[in-house]
Protein backbone atom coordinates (compact mmCIF):
# COMPACT_ATOMS: atom_id res chain seq x y z
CA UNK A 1 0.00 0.00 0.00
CA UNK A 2 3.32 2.36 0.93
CA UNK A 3 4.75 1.70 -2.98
CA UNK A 4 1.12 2.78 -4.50
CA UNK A 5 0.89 5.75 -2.48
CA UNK A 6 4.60 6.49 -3.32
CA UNK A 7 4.49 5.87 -6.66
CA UNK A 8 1.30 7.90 -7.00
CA UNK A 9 3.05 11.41 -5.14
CA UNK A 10 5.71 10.74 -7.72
CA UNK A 11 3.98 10.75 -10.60
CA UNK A 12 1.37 13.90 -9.66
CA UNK A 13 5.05 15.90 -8.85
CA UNK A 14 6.65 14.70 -12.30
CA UNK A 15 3.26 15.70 -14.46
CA UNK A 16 3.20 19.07 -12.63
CA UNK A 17 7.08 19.06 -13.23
CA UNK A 18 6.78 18.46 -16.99
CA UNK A 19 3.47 20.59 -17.58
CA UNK A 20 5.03 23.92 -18.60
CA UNK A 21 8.19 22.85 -20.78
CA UNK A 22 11.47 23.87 -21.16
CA UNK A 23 10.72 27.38 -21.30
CA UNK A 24 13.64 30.17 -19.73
CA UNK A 25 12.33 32.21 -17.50
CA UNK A 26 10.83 35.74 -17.58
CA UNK A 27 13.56 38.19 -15.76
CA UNK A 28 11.88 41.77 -15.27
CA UNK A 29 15.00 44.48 -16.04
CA UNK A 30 15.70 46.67 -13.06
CA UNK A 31 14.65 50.12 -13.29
CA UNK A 32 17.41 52.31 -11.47
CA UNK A 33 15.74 55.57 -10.48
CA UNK A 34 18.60 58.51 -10.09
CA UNK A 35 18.13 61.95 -8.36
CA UNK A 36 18.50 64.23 -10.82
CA UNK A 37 18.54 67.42 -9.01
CA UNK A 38 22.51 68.51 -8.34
CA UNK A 39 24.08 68.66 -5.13
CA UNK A 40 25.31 71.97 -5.37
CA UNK A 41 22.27 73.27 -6.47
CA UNK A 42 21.26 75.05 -2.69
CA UNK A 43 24.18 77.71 -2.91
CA UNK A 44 22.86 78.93 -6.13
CA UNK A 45 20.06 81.62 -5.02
CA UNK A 46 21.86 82.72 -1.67
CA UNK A 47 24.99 83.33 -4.11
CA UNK A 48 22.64 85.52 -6.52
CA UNK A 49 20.87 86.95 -3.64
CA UNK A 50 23.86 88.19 -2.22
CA UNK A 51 25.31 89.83 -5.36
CA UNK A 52 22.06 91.55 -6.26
CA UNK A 53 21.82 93.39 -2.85
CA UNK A 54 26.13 94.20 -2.82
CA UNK A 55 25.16 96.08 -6.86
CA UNK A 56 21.97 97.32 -5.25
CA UNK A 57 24.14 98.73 -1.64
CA UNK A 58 27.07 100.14 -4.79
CA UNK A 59 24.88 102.38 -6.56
């Protein structure tokens, strides 16, 4: 009774094995997000700033 049972697991895991082929498998590409705002970009307006009020304190 063992070797039926046995032998009956085996074969419902090989058909379920064997169902879908030799196929390769579906890899999704990575999608690498990047900041793309600078670094440096915060000293920008307080640099401007600053040389608009020293022409603006000149004249």
């Amino acid at each position: 009774m063992k070797k039926i049972a046995l032998a009956a697991a085996l074969s419902v895991f090989a058909s379920a094995t064997f169902a879908g082929g030799l196929e390769e498998p579906v890899v999704e590409p990575v999608i690498i997000e990047e900041d793309t705002s600078g670094s440096n970009a915060g000293w920008v307006i307080p640099v401007i700033l600053l040389a608009l009020i020293g022409a603006a304190a000149a004249s």
